[in-house]
C-alpha atoms as a PDB file:
ATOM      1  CA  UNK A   1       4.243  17.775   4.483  1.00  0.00           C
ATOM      2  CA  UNK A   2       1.554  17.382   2.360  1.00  0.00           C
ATOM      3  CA  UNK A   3       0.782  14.081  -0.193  1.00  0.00           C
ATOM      4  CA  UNK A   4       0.195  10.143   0.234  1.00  0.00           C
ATOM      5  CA  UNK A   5       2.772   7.851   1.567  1.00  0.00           C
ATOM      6  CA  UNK A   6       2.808   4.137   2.907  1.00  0.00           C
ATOM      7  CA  UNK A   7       4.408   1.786   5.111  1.00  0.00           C
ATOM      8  CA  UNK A   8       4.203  -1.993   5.278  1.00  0.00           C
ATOM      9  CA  UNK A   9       5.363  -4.032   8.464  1.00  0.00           C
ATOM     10  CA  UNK A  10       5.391  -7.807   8.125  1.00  0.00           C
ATOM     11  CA  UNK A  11       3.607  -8.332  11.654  1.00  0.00           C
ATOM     12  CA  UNK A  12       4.421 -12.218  11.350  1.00  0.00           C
ATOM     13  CA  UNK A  13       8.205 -11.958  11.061  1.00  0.00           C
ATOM     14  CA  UNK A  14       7.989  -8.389  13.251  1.00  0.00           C
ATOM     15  CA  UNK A  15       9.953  -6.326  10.387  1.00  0.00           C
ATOM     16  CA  UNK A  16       9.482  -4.012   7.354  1.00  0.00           C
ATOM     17  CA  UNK A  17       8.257  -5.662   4.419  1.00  0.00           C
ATOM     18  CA  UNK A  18      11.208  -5.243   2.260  1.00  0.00           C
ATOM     19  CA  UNK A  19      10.551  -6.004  -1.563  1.00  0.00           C
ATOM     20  CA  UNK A  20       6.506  -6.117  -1.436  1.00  0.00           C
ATOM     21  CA  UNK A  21       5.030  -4.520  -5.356  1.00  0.00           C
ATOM     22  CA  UNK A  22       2.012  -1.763  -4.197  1.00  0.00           C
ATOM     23  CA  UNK A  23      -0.042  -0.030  -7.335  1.00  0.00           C
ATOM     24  CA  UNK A  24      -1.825   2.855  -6.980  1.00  0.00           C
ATOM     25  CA  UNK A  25      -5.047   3.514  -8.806  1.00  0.00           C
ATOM     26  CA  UNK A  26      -7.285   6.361  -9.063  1.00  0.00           C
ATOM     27  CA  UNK A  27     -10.823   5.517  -9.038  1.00  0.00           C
ATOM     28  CA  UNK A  28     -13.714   7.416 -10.844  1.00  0.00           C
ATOM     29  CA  UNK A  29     -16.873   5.862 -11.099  1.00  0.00           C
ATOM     30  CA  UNK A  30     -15.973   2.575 -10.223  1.00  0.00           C
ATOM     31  CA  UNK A  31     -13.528   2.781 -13.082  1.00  0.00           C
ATOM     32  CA  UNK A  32      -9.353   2.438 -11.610  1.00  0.00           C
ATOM     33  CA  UNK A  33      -6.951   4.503 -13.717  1.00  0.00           C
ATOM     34  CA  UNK A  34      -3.192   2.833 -12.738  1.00  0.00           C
ATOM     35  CA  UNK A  35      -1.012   5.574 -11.746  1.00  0.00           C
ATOM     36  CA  UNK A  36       2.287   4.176 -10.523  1.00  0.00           C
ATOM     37  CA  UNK A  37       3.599   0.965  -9.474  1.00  0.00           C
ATOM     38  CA  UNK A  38       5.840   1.000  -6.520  1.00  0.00           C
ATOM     39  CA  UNK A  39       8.176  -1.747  -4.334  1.00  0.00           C
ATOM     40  CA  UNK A  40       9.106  -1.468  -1.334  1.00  0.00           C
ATOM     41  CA  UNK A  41      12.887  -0.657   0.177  1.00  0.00           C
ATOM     42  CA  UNK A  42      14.488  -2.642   3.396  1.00  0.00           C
ATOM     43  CA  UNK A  43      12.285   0.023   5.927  1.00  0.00           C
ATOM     44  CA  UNK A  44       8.656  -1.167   4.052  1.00  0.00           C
ATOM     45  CA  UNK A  45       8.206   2.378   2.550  1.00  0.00           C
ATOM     46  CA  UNK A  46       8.976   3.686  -0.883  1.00  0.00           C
ATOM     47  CA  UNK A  47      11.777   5.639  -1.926  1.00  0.00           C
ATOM     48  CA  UNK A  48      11.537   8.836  -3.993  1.00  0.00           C
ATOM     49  CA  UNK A  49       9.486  10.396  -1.599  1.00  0.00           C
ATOM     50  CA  UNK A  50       5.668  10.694  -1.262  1.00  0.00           C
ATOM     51  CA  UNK A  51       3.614   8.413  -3.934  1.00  0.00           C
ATOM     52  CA  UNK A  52       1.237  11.276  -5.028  1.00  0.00           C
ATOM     53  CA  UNK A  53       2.387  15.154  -3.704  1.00  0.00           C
ATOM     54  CA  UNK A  54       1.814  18.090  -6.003  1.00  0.00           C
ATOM     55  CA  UNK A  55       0.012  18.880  -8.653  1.00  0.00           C
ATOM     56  CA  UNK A  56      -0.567  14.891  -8.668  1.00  0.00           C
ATOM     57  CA  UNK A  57      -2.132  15.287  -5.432  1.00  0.00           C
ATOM     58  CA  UNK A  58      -5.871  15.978  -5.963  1.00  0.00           C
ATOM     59  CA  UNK A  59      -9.040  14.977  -4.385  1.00  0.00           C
ATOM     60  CA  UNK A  60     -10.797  12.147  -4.903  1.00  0.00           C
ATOM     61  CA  UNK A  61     -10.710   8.241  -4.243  1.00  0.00           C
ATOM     62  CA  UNK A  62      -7.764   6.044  -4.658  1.00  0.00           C
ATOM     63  CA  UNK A  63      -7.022   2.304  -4.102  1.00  0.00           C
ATOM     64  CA  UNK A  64      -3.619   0.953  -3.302  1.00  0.00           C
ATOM     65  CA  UNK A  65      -3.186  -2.580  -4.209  1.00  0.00           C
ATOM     66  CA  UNK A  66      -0.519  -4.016  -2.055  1.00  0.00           C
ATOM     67  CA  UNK A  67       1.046  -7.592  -3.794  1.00  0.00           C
ATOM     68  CA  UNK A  68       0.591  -9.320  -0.084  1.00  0.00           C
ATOM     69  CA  UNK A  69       0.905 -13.023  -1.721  1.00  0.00           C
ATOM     70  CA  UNK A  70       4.112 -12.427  -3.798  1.00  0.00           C
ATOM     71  CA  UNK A  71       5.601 -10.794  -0.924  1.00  0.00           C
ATOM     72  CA  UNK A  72       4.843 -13.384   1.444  1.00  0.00           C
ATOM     73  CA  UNK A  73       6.009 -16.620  -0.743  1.00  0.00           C
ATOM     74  CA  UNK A  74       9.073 -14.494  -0.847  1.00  0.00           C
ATOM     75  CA  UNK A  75       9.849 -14.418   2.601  1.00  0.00           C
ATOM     76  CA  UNK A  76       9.404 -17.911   3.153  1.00  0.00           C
ATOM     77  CA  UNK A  77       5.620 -17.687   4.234  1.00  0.00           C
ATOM     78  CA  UNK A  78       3.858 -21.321   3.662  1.00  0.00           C
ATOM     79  CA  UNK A  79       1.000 -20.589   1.861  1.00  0.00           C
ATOM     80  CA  UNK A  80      -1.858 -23.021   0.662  1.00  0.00           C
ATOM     81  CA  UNK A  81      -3.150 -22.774  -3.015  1.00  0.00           C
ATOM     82  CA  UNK A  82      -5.063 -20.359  -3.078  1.00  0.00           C
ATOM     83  CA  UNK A  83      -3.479 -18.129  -0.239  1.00  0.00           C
ATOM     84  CA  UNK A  84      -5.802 -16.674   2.087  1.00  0.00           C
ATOM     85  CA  UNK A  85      -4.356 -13.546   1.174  1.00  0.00           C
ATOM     86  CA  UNK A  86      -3.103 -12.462  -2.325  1.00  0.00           C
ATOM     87  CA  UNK A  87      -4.038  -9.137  -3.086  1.00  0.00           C
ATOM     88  CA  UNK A  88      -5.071  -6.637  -0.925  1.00  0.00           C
ATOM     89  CA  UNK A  89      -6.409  -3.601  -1.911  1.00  0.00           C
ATOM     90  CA  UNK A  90      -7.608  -0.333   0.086  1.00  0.00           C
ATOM     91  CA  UNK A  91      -9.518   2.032  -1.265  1.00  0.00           C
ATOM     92  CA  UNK A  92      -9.355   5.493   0.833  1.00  0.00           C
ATOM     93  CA  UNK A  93     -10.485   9.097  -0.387  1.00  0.00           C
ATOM     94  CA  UNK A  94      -8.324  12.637  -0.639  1.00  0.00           C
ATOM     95  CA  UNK A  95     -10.762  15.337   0.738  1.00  0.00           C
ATOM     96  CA  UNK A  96      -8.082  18.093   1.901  1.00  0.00           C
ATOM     97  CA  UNK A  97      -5.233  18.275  -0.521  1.00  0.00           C
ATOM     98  CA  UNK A  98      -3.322  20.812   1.980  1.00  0.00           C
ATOM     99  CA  UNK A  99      -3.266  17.582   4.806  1.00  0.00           C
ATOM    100  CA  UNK A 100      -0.592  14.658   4.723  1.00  0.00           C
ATOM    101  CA  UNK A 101      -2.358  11.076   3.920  1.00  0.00           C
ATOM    102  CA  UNK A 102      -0.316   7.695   5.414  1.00  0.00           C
ATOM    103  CA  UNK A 103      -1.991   4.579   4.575  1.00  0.00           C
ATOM    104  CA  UNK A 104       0.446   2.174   6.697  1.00  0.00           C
ATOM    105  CA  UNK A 105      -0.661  -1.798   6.385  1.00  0.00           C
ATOM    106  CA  UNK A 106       0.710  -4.564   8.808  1.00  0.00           C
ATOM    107  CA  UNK A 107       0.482  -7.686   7.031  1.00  0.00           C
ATOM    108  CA  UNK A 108       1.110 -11.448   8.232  1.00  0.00           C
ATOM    109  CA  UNK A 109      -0.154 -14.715   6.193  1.00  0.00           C
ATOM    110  CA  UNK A 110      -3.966 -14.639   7.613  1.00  0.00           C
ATOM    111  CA  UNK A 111      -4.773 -10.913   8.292  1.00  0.00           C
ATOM    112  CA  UNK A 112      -3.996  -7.539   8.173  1.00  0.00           C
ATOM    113  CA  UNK A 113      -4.806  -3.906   9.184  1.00  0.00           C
ATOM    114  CA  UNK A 114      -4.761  -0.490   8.347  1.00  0.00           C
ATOM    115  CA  UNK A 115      -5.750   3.044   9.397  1.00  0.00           C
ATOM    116  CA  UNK A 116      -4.778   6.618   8.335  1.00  0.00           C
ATOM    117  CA  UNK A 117      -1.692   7.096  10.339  1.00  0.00           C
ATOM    118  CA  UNK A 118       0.087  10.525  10.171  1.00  0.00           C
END
């Protein structure tokens, strides 16, 4: 399989994030193009399959911005004003379009992690 997917586990409650709003962005230059906004289903991925695959699927950075702070007020997290974390965006790069890209995050109230999983 070729393409970019995600998953998001809510390390905190130990279970998919269910219901948590990701955007993906191309970058150029510094400069973010939004491509698609996305929400996640009861397993923390998306439905519909990968987020970019195809002709969609080129080379070059990306950022997805993952909606941590809605996601955790939502689930009953108590957050202070401001949250620690609100928004948290990763910004990877496509180099070989013919190779399957998983940017999982694992996400709890006062951190969070990620790495290219497969």
């Amino acid at each position: 399989m070729t393409g970019l997917t995600t998953h998001v586990l809510d390390t905190a409650l130990g279970r998919p994030a269910q219901g948590l709003r990701i955007e993906l962005f191309r970058v150029d230059n510094d400069y973010r193009t939004h491509l698609k906004t996305f929400e996640t289903n009861a397993d923390g991925r998306v439905d519909g399959g990968p987020l970019l695959h195809g002709e969609e699927f080129r080379a070059g950075y990306y950022e997805l911005l993952f909606h941590a702070g809605d996601y955790l007020r939502a689930s009953g997290a108590a957050l202070p004003h401001p949250a620690f974390l609100d928004l948290v965006p990763i910004r990877f790069g496509i180099a070989d379009t013919s190779a399957h890209y998983h940017v999982p995050l694992l996400i709890s109230p006062y951190g969070y992690s990620t790495y290219r999983g497969s």
